[in-house]
Every structure is written in C-alpha cells, then in structure tokens.
Protein backbone atom coordinates (compact mmCIF):
# COMPACT_ATOMS: atom_id res chain seq x y z
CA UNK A 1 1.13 82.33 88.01
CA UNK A 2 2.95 82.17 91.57
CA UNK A 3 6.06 79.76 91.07
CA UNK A 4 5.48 75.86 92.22
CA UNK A 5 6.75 75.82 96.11
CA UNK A 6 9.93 73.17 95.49
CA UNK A 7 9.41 69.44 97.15
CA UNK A 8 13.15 70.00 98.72
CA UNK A 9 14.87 72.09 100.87
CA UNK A 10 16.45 75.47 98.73
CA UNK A 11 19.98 76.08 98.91
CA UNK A 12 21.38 79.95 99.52
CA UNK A 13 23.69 82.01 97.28
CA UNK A 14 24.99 85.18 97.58
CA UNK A 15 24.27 86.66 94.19
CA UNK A 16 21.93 85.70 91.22
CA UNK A 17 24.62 85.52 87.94
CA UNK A 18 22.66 87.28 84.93
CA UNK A 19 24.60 84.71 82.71
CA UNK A 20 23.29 81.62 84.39
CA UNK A 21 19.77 81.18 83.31
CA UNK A 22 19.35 77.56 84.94
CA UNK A 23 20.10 79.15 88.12
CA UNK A 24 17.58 81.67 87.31
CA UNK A 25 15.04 78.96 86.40
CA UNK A 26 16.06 77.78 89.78
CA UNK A 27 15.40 80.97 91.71
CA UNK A 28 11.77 81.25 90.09
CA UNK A 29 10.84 78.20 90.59
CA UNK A 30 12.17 78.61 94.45
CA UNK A 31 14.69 76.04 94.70
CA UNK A 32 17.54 78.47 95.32
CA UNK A 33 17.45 81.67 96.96
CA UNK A 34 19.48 84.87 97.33
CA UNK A 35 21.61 85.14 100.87
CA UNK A 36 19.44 88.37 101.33
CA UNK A 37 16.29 86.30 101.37
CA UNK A 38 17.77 84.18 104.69
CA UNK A 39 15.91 84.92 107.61
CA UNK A 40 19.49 85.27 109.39
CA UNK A 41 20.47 87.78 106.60
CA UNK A 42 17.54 89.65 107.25
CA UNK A 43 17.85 89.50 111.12
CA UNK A 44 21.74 90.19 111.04
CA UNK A 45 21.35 93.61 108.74
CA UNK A 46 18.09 94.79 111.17
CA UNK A 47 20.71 94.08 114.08
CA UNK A 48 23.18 96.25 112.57
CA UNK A 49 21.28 98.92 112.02
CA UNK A 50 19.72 98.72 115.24
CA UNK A 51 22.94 98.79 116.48
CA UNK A 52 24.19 101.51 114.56
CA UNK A 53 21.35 103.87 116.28
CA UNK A 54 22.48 102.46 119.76
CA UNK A 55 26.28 103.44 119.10
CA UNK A 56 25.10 107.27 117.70
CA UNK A 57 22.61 107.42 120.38
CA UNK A 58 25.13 106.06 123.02
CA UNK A 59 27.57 108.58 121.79
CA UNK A 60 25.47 111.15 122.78
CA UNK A 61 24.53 109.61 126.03
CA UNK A 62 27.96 109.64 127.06
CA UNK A 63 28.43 113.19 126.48
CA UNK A 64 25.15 113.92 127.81
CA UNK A 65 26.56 111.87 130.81
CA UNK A 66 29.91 113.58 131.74
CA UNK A 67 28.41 116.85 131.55
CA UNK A 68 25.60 115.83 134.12
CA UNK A 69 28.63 114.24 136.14
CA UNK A 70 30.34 117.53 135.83
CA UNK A 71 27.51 119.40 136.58
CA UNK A 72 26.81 117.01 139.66
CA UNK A 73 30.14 117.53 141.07
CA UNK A 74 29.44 121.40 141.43
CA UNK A 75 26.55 121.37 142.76
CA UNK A 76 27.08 118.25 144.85
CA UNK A 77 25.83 119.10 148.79
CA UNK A 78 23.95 122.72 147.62
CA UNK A 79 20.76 121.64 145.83
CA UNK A 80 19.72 118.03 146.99
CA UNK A 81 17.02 118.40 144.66
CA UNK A 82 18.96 118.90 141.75
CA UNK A 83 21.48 116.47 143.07
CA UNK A 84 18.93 113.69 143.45
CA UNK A 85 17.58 114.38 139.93
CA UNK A 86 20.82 114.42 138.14
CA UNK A 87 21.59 110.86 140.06
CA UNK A 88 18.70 109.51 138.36
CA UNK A 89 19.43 110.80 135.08
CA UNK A 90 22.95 109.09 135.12
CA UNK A 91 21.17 105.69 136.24
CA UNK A 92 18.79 106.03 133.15
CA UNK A 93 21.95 107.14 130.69
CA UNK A 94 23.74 103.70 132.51
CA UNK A 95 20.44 101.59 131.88
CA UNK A 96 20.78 102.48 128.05
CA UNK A 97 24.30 102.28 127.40
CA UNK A 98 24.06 98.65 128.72
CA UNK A 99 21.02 97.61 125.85
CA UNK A 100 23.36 99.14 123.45
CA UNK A 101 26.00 96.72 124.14
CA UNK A 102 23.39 94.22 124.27
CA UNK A 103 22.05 94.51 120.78
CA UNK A 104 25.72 94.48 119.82
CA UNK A 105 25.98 91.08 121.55
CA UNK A 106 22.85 90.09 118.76
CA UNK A 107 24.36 91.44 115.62
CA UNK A 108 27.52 89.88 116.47
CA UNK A 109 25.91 86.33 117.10
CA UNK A 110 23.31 86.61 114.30
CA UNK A 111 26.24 86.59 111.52
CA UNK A 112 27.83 83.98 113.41
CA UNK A 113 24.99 81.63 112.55
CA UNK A 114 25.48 83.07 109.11
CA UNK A 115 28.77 82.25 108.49
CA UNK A 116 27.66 78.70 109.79
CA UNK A 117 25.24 77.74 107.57
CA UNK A 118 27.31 78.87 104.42
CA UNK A 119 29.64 76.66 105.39
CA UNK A 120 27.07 73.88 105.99
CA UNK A 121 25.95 74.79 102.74
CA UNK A 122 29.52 74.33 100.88
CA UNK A 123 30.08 71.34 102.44
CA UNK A 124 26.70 69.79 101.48
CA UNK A 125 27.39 71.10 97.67
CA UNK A 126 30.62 69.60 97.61
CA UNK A 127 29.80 66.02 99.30
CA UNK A 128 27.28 65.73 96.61
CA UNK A 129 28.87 66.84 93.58
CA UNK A 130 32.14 64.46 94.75
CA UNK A 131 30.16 61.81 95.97
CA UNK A 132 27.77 60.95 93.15
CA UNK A 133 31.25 61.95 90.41
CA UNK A 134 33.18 59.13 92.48
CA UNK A 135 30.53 56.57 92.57
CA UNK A 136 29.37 56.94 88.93
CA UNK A 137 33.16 55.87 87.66
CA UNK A 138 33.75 53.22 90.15
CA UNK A 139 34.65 54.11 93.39
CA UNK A 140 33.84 52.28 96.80
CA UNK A 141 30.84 53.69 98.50
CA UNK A 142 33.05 52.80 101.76
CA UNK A 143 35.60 55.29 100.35
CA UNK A 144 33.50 58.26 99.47
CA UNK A 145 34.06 60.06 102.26
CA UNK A 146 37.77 59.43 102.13
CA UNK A 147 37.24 60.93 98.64
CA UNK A 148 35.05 63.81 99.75
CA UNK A 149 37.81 64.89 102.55
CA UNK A 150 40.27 65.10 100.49
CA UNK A 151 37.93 66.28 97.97
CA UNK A 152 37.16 69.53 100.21
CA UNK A 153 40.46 70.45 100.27
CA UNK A 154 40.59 71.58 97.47
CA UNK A 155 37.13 72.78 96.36
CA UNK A 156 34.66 75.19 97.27
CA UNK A 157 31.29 76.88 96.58
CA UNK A 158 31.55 80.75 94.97
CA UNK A 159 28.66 82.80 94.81
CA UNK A 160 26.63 81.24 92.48
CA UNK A 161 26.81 77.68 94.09
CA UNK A 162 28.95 76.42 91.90
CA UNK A 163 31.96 73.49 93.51
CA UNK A 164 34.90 75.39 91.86
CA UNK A 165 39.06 74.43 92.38
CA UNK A 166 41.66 77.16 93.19
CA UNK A 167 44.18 75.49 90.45
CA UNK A 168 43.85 75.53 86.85
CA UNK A 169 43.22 72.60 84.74
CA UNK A 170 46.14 70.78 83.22
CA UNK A 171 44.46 69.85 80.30
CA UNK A 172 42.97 72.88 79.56
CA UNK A 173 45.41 75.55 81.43
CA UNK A 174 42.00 78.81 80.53
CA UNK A 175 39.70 77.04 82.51
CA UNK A 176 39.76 75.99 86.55
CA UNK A 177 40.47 71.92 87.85
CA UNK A 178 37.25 69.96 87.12
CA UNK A 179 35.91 66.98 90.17
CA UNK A 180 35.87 64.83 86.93
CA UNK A 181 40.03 65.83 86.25
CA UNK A 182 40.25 65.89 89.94
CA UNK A 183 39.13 62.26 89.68
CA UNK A 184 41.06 60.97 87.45
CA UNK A 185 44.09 62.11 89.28
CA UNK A 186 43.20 60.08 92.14
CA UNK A 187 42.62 56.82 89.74
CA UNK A 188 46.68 56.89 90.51
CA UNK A 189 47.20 58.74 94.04
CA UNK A 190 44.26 56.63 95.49
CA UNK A 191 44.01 53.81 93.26
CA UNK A 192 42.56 51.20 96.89
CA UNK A 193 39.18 53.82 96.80
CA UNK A 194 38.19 52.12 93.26
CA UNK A 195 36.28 49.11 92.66
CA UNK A 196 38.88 46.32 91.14
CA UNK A 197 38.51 45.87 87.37
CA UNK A 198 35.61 44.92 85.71
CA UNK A 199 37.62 42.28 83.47
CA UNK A 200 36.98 41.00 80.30
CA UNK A 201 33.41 39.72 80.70
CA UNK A 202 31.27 42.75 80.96
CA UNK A 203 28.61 42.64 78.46
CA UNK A 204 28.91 45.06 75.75
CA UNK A 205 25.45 46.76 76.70
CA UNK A 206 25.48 46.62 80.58
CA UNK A 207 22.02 45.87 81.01
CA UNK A 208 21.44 49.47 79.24
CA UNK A 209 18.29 49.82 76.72
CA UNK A 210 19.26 51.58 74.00
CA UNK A 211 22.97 51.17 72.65
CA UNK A 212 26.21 49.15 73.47
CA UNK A 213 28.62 50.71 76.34
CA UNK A 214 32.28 50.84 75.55
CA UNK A 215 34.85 49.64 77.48
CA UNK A 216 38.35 51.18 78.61
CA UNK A 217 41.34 50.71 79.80
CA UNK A 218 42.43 51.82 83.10
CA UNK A 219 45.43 53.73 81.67
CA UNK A 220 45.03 57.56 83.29
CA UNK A 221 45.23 59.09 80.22
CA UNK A 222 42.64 56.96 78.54
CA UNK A 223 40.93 57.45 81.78
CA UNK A 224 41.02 61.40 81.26
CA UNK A 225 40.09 60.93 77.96
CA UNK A 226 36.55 59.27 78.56
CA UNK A 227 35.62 60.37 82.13
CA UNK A 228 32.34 62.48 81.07
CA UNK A 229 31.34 59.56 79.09
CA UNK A 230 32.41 57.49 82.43
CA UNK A 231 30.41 59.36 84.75
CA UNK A 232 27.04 59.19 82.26
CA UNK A 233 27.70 55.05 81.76
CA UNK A 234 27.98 55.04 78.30
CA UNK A 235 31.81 53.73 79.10
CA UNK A 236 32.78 51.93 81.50
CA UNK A 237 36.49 50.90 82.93
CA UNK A 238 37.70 47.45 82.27
C-alpha cells in the first residue's frame, strides 16, 4: 500500500539515520524527506553537471579557438574565403563560451536557494522545539521569542533534524545540553520571561482527569530535578 500523503508540510534532512526508526516511520509515511528528494537538490546537482560538460566542452573551445585565431592571422588578407569562414567560427566558439558561464550563473544560484531553505528549516525546528519547552513550564508567551533568540544561539539542527547544543550537559557531562537543561538555566539568567508563582492555592489536580499534579519549588536545582515532569504537567512550579 502507497504511504498516506501527510496533512502538513514535510520537513528536509540530509540523511536518513538507520538507528532512528521514528524518523524512518516518518520518511514512509512522507512527513520528512531526504535533501536529495528537494526539487532544488535535484535542480542544483543537474546544474552542476550541466555545467561540468560546459567547462570540458569550453576547454576545448578555447583551444579550438586560438588555433583558428592563429590560423586566421596567417592567412589574414590571402584567402577571404577562408578568412570569412574562420570569423564565423570564432563568433560561434564566443556564442558558446558565454552559455557556459551562464549555466554557471544557475548552479551557483540554485544552491543558494538551498542553503536558504535549510536555514529556514533550522530555524523553524528550533522556534518550535523552544517555544512549546518554554511555554509548557511557565514562560510568557510575550517572551518566547526573547527565549527563542537567545535560544538559537546556541542550538541547531544536524542531519537528522534533530535541535542539538554545541556544549555538553552539566548534569550528565556523556551526553550534549538539553532545551529542557537549557531552560532551567534561564529560570535564573532570565527569571522576568516566567510567569510569577503560582502560590499556594493551586489545586492539587489542576483541572487534570486522572491523578493529582505535584507542586515545586522554584529552587533551580529542584527545578532541574523535575523539568520533564514540568514540561508533561504532571508538576507544576509553585
């Protein structure tokens, strides 16, 4: 059976990682596709090789070229013939030396548009991963893009579409810096972005079916301590 067209627009990454099988799921199923798939992809690597047959074939023009010059030159005011002939020649070889640089012009501008969109892409990836992180442990929806800027500064999106830090955790020194440890960092650094405290009052279930919801202090370390259960609601910060 052909895979279910997705309702939303697919995202692009570069390689499909054998060891993620969501992302595979993903791939079938056509929410995610491979870089090599993009229409610009395509139309980039056709321009390229496109162009590399201009810059062989323009190699030999030009050497065609100087040796009709040369011959030109000798025979320049004996054989007017000849001489007209060889004129044209050198207009053709002109003609298609000039498309060559052309269709260089088009590979050059097609992964331009390229590079564009991945970057688009990364900061879409990012803005949502932050933005929905933030929100679901108290932050002010009139902060989040405060959040997300700073946010971007230090994350990115590696081949597999993944929002990834270039520093290492602090609580775990194997593994890379979380947006959930990220977060709780800027509990402290950027304390104005959150929502004041709940107090005292909250009711012990929230409004939630199905179980009681914890409260916490907002001590950082406590913080740290219960962020995933933070961000899914089963705590929440007092």
């Amino acid at each position: 059976m052909e895979p279910t067209p997705s309702p939303e627009l697919p995202y692009f990454v570069e390689s499909l990682d054998p060891g993620q099988p969501a992302l595979q799921e993903k791939y079938r199923r056509g929410y995610v596709r491979r870089d090599v798939d993009h229409p610009a992809v395509k139309e980039a690597q056709e321009a390229k090789a496109r162009l590399a047959d201009y810059r062989e074939n323009n190699r030999a023009l030009n050497s065609l070229k100087q040796e009709l010059e040369a011959k030109l030159k000798a025979y320049e005011g004996i054989d007017p013939v000849e001489h007209r002939a060889l004129t044209e020649r050198l207009k053709e070889l002109e003609a298609e030396a000039a498309a060559a640089n052309q269709s260089q012009a088009r590979a050059a501008e097609a992964e331009a548009a390229l590079q564009s969109e991945r970057a688009a892409h990364a900061e879409t990836r990012i803005r949502g991963e932050v933005s929905a992180a933030f929100l679901a442990i108290g932050g002010r929806p009139e902060a989040a893009d405060y959040i997300v800027s700073k946010a971007s500064e230090e994350f990115s999106v590696d081949a597999a579409g993944r929002v990834t830090s270039r520093e290492y955790s602090k609580t775990d020194p194997s593994g890379k810096l979380t947006v959930a440890e990220w977060l709780t960092g800027q509990l402290t650094s950027s304390a104005f972005a959150f929502q004041p405290s709940r107090g005292g009052g909250a009711s012990p279930s929230s409004g939630r079916p199905g179980g009681a919801v914890r409260t916490i202090s907002r001590d950082p370390l406590e913080f740290g301590r219960h962020v995933e259960e933070i961000a899914q609601g089963t705590v929440i910060v007092q």
